[in-house]
C-alpha atoms as a PDB file:
ATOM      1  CA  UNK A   1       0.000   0.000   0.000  1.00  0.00           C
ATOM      2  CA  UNK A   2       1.082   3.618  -1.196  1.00  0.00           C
ATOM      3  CA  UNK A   3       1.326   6.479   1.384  1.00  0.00           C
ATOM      4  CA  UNK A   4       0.102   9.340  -0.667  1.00  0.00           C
ATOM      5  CA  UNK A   5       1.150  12.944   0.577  1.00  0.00           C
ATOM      6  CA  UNK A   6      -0.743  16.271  -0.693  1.00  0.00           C
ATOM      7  CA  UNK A   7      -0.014  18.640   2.178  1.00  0.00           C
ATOM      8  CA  UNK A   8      -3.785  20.639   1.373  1.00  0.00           C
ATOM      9  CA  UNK A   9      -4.871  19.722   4.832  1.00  0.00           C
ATOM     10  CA  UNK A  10      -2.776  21.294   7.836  1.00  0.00           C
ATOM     11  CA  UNK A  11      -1.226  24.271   9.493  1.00  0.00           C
ATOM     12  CA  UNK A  12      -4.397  24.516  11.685  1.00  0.00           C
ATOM     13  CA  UNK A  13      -7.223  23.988   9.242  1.00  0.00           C
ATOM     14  CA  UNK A  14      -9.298  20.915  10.016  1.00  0.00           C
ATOM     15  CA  UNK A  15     -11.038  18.509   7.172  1.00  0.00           C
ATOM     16  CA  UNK A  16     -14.194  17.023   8.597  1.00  0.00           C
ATOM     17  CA  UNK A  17     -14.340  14.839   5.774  1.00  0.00           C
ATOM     18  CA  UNK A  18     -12.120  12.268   4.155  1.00  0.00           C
ATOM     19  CA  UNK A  19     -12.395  11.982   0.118  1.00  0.00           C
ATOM     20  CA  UNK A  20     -13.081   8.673  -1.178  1.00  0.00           C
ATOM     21  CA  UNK A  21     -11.651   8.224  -4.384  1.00  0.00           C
ATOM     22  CA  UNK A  22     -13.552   4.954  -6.179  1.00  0.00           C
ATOM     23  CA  UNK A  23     -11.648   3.225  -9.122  1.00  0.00           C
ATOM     24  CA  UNK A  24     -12.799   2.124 -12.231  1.00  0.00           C
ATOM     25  CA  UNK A  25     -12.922   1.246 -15.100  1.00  0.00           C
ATOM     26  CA  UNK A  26     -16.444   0.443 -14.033  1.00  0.00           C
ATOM     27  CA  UNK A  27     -18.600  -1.892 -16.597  1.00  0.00           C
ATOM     28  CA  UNK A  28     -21.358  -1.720 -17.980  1.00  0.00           C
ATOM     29  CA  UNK A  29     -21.079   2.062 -18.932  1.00  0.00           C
ATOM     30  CA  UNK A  30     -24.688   2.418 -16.933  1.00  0.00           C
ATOM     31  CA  UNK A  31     -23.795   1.621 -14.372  1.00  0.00           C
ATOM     32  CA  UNK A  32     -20.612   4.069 -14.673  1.00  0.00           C
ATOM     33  CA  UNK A  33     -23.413   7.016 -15.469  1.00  0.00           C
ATOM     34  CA  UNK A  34     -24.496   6.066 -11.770  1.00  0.00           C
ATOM     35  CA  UNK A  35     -21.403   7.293 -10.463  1.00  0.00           C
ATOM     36  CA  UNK A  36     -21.734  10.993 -11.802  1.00  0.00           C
ATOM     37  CA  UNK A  37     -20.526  13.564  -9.039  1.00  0.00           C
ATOM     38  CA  UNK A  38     -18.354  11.007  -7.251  1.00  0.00           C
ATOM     39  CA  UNK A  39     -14.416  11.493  -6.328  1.00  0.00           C
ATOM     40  CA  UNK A  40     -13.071   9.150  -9.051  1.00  0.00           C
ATOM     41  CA  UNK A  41      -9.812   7.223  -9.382  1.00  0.00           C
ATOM     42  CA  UNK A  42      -8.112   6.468 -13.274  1.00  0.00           C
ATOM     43  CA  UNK A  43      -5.203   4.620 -13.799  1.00  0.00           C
ATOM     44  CA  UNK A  44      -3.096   5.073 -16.386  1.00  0.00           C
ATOM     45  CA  UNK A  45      -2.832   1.478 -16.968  1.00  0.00           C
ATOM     46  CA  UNK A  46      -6.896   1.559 -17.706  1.00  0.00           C
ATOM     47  CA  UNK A  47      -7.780   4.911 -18.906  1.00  0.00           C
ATOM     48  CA  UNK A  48     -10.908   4.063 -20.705  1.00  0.00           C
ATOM     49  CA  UNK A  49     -13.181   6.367 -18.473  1.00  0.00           C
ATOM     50  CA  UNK A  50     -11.014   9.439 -18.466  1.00  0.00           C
ATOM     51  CA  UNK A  51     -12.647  11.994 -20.262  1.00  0.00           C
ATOM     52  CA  UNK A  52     -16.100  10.639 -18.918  1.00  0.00           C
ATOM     53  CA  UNK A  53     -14.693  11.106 -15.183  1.00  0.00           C
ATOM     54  CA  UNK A  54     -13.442  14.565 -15.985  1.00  0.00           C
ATOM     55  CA  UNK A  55     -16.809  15.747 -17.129  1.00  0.00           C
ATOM     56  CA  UNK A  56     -19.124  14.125 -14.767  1.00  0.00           C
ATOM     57  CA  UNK A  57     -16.717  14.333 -11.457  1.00  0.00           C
ATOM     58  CA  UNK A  58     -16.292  16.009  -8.480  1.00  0.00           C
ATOM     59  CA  UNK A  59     -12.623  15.629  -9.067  1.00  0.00           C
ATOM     60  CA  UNK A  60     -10.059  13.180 -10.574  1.00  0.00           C
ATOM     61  CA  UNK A  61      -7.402  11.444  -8.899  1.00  0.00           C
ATOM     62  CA  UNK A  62      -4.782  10.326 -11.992  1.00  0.00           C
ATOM     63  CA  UNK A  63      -3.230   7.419 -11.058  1.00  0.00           C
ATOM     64  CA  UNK A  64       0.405   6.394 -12.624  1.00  0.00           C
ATOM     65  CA  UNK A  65      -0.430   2.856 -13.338  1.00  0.00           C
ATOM     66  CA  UNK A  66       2.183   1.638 -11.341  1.00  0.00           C
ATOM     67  CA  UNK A  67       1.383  -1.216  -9.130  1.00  0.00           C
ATOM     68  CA  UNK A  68      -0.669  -2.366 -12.199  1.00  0.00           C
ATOM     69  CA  UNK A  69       2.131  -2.607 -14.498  1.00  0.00           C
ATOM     70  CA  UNK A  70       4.440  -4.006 -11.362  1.00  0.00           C
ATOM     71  CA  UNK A  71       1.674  -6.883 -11.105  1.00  0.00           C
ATOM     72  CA  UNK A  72       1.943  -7.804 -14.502  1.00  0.00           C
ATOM     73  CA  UNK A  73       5.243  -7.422 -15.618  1.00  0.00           C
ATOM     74  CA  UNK A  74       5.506  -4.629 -17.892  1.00  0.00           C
ATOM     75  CA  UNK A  75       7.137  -1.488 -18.389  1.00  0.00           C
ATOM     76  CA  UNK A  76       5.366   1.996 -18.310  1.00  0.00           C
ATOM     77  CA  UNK A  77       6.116   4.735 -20.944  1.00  0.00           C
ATOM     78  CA  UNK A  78       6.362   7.537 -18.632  1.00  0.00           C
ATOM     79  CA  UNK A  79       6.309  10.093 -21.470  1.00  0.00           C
ATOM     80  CA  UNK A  80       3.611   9.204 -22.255  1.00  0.00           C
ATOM     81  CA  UNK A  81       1.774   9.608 -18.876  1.00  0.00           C
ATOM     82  CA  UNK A  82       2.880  13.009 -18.952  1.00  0.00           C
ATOM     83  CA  UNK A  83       1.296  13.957 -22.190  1.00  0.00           C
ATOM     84  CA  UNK A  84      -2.159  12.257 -20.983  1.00  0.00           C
ATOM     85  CA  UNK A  85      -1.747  14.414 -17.993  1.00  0.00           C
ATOM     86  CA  UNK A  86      -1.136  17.839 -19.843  1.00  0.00           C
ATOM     87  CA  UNK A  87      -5.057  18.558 -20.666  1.00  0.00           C
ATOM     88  CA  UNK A  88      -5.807  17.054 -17.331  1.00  0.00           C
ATOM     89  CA  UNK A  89      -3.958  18.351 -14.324  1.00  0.00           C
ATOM     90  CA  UNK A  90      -5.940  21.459 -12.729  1.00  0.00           C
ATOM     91  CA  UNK A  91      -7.306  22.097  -9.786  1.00  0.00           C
ATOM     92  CA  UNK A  92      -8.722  20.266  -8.077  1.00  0.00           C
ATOM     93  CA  UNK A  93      -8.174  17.103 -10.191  1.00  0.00           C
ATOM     94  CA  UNK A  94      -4.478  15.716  -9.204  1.00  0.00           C
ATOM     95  CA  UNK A  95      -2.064  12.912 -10.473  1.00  0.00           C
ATOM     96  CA  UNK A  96       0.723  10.535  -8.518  1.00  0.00           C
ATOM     97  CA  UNK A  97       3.942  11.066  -9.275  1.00  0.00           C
ATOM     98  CA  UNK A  98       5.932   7.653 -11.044  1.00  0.00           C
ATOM     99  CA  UNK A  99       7.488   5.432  -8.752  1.00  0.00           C
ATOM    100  CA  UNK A 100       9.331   2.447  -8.865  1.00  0.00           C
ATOM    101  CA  UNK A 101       7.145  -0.592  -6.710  1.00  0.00           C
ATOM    102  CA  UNK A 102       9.921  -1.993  -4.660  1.00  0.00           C
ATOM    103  CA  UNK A 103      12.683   0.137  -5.850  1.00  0.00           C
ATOM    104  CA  UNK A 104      14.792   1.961  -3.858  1.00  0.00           C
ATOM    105  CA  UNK A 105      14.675   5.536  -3.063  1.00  0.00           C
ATOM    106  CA  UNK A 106      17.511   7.057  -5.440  1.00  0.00           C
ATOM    107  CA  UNK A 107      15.365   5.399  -8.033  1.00  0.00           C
ATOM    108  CA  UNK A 108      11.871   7.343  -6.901  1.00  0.00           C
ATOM    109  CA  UNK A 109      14.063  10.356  -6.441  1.00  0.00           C
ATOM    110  CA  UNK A 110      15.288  10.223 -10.256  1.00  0.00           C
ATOM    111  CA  UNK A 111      11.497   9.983 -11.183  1.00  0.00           C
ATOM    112  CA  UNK A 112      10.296  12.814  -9.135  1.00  0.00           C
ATOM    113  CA  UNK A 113      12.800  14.873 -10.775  1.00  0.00           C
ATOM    114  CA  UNK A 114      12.038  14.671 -14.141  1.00  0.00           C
ATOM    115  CA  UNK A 115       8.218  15.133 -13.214  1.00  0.00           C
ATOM    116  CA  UNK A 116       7.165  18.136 -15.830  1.00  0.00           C
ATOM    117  CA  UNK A 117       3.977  19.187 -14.318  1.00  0.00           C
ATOM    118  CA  UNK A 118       2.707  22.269 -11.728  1.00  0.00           C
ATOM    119  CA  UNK A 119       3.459  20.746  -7.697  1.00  0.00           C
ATOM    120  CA  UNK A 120       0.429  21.932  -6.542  1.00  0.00           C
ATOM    121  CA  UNK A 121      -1.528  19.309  -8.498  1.00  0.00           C
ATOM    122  CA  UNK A 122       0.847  16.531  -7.574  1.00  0.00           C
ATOM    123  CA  UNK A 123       1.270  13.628  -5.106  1.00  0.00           C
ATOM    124  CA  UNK A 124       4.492  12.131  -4.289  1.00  0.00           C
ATOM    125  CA  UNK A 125       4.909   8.156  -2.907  1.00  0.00           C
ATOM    126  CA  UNK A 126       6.498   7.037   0.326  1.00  0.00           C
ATOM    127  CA  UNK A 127       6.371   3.690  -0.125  1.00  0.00           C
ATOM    128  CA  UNK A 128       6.153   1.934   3.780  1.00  0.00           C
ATOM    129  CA  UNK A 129       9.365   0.183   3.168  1.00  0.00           C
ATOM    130  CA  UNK A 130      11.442   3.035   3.078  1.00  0.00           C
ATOM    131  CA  UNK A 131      12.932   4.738   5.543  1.00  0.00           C
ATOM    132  CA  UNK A 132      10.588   7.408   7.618  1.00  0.00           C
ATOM    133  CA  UNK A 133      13.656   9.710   7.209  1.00  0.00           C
ATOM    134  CA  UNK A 134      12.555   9.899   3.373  1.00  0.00           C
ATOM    135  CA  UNK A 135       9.108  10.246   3.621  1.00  0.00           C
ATOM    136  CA  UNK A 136       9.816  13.363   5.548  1.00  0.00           C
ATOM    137  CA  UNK A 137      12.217  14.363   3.055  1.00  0.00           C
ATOM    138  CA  UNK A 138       9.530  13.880   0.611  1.00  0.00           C
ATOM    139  CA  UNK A 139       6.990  16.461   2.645  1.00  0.00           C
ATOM    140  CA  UNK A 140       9.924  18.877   2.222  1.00  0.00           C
ATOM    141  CA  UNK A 141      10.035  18.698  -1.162  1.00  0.00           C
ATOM    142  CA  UNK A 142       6.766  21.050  -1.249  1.00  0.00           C
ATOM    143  CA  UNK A 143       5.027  19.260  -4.074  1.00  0.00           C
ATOM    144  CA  UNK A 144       2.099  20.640  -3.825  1.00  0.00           C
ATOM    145  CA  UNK A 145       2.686  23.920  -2.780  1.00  0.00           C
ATOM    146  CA  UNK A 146       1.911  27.073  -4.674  1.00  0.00           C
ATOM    147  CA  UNK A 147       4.017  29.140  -5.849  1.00  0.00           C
ATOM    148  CA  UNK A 148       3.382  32.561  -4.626  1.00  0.00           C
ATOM    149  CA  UNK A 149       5.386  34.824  -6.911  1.00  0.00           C
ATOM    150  CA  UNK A 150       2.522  35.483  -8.690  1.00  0.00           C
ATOM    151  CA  UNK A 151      -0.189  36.629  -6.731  1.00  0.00           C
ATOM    152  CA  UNK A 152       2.376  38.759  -4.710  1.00  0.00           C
ATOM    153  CA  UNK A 153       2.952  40.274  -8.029  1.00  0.00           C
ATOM    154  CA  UNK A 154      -1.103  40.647  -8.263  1.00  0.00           C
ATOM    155  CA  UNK A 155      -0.870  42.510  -4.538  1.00  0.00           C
ATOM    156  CA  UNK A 156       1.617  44.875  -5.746  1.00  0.00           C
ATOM    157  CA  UNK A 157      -0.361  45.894  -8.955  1.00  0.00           C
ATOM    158  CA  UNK A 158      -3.662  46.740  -6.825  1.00  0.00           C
ATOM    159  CA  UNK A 159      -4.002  50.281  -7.834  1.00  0.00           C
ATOM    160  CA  UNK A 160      -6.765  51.010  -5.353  1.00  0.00           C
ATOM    161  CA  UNK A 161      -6.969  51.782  -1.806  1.00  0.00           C
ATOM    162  CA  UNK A 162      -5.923  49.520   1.047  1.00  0.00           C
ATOM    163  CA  UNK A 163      -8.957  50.162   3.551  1.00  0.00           C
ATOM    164  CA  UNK A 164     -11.436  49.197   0.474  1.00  0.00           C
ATOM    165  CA  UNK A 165      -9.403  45.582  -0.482  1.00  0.00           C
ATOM    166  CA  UNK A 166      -9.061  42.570   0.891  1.00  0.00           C
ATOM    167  CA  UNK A 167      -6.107  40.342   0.160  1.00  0.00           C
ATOM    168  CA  UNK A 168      -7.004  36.654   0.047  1.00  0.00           C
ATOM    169  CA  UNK A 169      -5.435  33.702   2.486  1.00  0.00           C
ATOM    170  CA  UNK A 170      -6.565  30.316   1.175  1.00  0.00           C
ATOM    171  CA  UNK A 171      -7.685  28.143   4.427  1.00  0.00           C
ATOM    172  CA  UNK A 172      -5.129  25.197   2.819  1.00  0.00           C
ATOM    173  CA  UNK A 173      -2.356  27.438   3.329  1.00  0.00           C
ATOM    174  CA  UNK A 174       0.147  28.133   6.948  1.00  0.00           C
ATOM    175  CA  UNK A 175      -1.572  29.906   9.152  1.00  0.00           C
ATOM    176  CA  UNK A 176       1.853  32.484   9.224  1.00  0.00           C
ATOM    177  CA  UNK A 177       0.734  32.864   5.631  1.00  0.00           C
ATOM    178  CA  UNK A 178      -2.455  35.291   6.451  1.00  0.00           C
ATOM    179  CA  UNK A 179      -0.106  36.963   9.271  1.00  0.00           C
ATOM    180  CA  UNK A 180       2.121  38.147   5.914  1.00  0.00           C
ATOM    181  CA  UNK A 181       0.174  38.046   3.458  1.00  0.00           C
ATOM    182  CA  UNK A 182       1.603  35.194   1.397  1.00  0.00           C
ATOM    183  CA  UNK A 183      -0.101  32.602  -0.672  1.00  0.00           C
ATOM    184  CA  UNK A 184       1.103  29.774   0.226  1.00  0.00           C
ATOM    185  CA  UNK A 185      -0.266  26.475  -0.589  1.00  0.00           C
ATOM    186  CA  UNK A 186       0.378  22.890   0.613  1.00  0.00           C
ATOM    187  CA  UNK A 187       0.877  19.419  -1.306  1.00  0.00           C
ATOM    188  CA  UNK A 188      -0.202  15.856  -0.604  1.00  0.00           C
ATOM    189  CA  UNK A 189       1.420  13.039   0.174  1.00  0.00           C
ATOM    190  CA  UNK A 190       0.594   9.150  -1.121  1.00  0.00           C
ATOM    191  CA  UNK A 191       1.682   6.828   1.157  1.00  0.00           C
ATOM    192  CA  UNK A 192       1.882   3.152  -0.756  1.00  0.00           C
ATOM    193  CA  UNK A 193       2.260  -0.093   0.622  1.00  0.00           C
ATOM    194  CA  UNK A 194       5.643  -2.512  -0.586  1.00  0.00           C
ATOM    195  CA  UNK A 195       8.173  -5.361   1.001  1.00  0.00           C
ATOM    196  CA  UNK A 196       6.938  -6.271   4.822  1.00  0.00           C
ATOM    197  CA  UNK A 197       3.863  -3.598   4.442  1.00  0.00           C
ATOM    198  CA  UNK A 198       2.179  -4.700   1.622  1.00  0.00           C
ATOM    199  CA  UNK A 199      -1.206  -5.837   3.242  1.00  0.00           C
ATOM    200  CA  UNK A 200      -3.186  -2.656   4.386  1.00  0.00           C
ATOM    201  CA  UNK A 201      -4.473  -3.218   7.790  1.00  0.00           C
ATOM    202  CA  UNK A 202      -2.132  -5.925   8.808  1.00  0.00           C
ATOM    203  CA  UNK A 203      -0.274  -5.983  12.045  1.00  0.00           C
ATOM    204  CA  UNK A 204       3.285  -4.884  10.548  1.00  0.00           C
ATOM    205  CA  UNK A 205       1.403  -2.295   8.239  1.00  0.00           C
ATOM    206  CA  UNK A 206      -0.503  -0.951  11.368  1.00  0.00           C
ATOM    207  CA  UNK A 207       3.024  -0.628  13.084  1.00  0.00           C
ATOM    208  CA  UNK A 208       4.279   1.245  10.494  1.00  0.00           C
ATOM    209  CA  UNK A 209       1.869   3.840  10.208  1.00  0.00           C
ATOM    210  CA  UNK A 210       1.964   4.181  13.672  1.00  0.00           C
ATOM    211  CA  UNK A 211       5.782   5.285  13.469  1.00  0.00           C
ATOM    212  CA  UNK A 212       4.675   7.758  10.026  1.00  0.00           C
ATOM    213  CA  UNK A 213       2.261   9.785  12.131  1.00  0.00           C
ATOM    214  CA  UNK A 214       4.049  10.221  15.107  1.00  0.00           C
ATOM    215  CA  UNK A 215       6.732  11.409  13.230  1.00  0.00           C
ATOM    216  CA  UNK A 216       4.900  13.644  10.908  1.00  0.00           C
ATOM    217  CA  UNK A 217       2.842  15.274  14.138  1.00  0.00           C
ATOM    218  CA  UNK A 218       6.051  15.821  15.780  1.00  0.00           C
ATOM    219  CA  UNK A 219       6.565  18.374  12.949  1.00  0.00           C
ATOM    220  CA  UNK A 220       3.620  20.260  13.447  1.00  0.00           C
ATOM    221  CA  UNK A 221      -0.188  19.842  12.103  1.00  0.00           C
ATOM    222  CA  UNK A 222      -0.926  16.899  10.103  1.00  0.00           C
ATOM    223  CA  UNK A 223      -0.579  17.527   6.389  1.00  0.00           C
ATOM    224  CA  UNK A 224      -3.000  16.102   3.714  1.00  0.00           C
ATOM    225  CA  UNK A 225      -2.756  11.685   3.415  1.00  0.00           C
ATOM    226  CA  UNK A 226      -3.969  10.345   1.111  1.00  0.00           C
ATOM    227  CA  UNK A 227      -4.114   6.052   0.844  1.00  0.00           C
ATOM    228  CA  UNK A 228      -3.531   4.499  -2.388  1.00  0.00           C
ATOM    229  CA  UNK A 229      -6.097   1.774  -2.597  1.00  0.00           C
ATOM    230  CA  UNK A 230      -6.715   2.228   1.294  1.00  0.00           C
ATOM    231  CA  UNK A 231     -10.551   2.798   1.196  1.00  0.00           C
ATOM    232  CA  UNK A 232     -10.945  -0.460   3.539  1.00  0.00           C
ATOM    233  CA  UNK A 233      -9.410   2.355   5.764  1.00  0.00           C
ATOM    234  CA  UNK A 234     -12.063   4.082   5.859  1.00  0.00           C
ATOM    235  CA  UNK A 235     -13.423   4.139   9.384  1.00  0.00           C
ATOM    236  CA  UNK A 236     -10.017   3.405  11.355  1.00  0.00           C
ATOM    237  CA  UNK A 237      -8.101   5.395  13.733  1.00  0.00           C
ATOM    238  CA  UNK A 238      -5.691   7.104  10.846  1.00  0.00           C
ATOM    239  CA  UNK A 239      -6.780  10.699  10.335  1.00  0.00           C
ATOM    240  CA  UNK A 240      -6.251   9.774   6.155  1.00  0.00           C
ATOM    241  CA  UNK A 241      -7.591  12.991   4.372  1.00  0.00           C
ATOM    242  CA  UNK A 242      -8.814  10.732   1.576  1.00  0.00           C
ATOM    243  CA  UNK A 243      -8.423   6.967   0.269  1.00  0.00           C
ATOM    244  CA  UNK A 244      -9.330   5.317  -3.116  1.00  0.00           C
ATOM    245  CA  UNK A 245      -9.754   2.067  -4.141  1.00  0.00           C
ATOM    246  CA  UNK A 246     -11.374  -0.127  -7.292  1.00  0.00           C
ATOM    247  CA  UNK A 247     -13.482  -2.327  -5.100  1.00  0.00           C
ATOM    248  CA  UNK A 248     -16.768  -1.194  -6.222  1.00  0.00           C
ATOM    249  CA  UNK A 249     -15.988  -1.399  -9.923  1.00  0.00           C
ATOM    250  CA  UNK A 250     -13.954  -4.797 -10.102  1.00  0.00           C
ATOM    251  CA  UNK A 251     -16.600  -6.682  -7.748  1.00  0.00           C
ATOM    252  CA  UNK A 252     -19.975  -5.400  -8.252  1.00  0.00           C
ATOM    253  CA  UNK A 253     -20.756  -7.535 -10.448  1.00  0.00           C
ATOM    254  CA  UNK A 254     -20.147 -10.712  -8.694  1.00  0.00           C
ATOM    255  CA  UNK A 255     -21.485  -9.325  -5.658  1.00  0.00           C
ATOM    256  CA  UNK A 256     -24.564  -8.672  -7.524  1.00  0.00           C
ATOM    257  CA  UNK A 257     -24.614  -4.782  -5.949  1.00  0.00           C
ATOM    258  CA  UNK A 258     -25.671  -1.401  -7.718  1.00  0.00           C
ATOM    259  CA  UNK A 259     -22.200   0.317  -7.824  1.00  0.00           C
ATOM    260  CA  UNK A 260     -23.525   3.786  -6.636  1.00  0.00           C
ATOM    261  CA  UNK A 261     -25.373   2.372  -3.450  1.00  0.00           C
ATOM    262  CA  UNK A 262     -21.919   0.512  -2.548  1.00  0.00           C
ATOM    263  CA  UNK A 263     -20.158   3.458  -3.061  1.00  0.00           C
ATOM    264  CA  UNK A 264     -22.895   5.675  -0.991  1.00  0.00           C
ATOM    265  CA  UNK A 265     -22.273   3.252   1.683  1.00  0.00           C
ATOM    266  CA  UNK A 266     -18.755   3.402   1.594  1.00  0.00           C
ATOM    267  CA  UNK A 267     -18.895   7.383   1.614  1.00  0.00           C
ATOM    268  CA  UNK A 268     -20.645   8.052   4.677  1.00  0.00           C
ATOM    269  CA  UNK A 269     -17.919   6.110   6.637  1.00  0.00           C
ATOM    270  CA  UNK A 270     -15.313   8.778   8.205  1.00  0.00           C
ATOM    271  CA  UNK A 271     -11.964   8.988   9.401  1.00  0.00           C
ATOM    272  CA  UNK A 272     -10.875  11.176  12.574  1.00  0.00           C
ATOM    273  CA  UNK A 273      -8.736  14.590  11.948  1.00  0.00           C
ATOM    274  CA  UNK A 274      -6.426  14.246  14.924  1.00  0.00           C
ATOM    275  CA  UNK A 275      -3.606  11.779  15.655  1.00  0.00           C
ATOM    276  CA  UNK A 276      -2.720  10.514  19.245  1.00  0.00           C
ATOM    277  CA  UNK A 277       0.276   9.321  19.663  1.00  0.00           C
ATOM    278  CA  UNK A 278       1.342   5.167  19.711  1.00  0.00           C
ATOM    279  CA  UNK A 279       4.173   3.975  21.187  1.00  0.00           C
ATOM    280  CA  UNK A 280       6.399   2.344  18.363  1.00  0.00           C
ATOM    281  CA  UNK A 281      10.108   0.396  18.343  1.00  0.00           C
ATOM    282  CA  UNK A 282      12.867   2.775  17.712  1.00  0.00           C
ATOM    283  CA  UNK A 283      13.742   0.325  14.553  1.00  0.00           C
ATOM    284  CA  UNK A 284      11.097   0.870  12.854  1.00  0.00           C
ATOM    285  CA  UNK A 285      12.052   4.696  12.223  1.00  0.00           C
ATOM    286  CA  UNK A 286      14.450   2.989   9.643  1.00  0.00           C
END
């Protein structure tokens, strides 16, 4: 499982509700019409409902295709994910950042360098292997952030009077921000699952994400999470911003169950928006 970090959610603000992001491709295309004004997942490695999702969505979340190409052996063109992407990425649709499923970090840090695209509509992966050291490396990268050259640029052109104008602080952005007057914006992180953490929910995976939120509350308010294919999350103690998962669309069908009413059901289930702290072994910061 994939630790997803957008850093939207933080420095004081509190989300009351975690986005569930369901994955398709979902078949037959009526019962995809069902899910119209849902929080939608799309792979890369199955884009068949893309422009559909974009239209009828609340937003998109664009996945890489990774862990499906890992699972079957075959190698992504990444050029060609950023192309799909370039008519895509805007607020507040989003996309994941390549990664390498059980490579090692120089390897994701290559990847996320070459990423083309704006940061503030971007997720980096910690993948629960790694070290903790790197997935707070990763929350310093800033993906996800705005860049606030330009509407300090807007401030200074205001020609009008200062008692008549209002400057605007977006409520995703450090509170020190509205203090100076600085747009600043935050990112979000994906936290993915690999080696000993694969299985979401297990024992060792529980442990682990004990060990990522103490650390990441340690340095201050809790940032956006988001779970790569964690929506059987949903519900637990782990303040996760927001989750997706293909569930609904791969087993409706033998389940015999209306996609939309399984997904209903699976949105009104919540997450909390504070983190108490677990005690964890000292080895398992590495």
């Amino acid at each position: 499982m994939l630790f997803l970090l957008r850093l939207d959610r933080g420095q004081g603000q509190k989300v009351k509700k975690m986005i569930h992001y369901h994955g398709g491709p979902i078949t037959p295309r009526s019962e995809l019409f069902k899910m119209g004004g849902k929080h939608m997942c799309v792979s890369f490695a199955d884009k068949r409902d893309d422009d559909w999702c974009l239209r009828n969505c609340q937003s998109v979340m664009w996945d890489n295709g990774a862990f499906s190409a890992f699972t079957k052996g075959k190698p992504t063109d990444w050029n060609k994910y950023y192309e799909w992407l370039e008519s895509r990425l805007s607020p507040p649709h989003w996309a994941v950042i390549p990664d390498v499923i059980d490579g090692d970090v120089s390897d994701n840090l290559e990847l996320i360098k070459q990423w083309p695209h704006r940061k503030d509509c971007s997720a980096v992966v910690w993948h629960m292997a790694e070290p903790v050291d790197h997935l707070l490396h990763l929350i310093d990268l800033g993906f996800g952030k705005v860049d606030v050259s330009d509407n300090l640029e807007l401030i200074k052109q205001w020609p009008h009077r200062k008692d008549c104008s209002a400057v605007v602080w977006h409520m995703a952005e450090p509170v020190d921000h509205l203090l100076h007057l600085i747009d600043l914006g935050f990112g979000k992180v994906c936290f993915g699952s690999s080696g000993a953490y694969w299985q979401v929910g297990s024992p060792a995976w529980e442990r682990r994400a004990d060990v990522a939120f103490n650390e990441i509350c340690k340095r201050g308010p809790i940032p956006w999470v988001h779970m790569l294919r964690g929506l059987s999350m949903a519900g637990s103690k782990y303040p996760f911003a927001s989750a997706d998962s293909a569930n609904v669309a791969r087993h409706h069908q033998e389940m015999n169950t209306c996609p939309e009413r399984w997904a209903r059901q699976i949105d009104m289930v919540q997450n909390p928006v504070t983190w108490k702290m677990k005690e964890t072994q000292r080895e398992l910061l590495l």
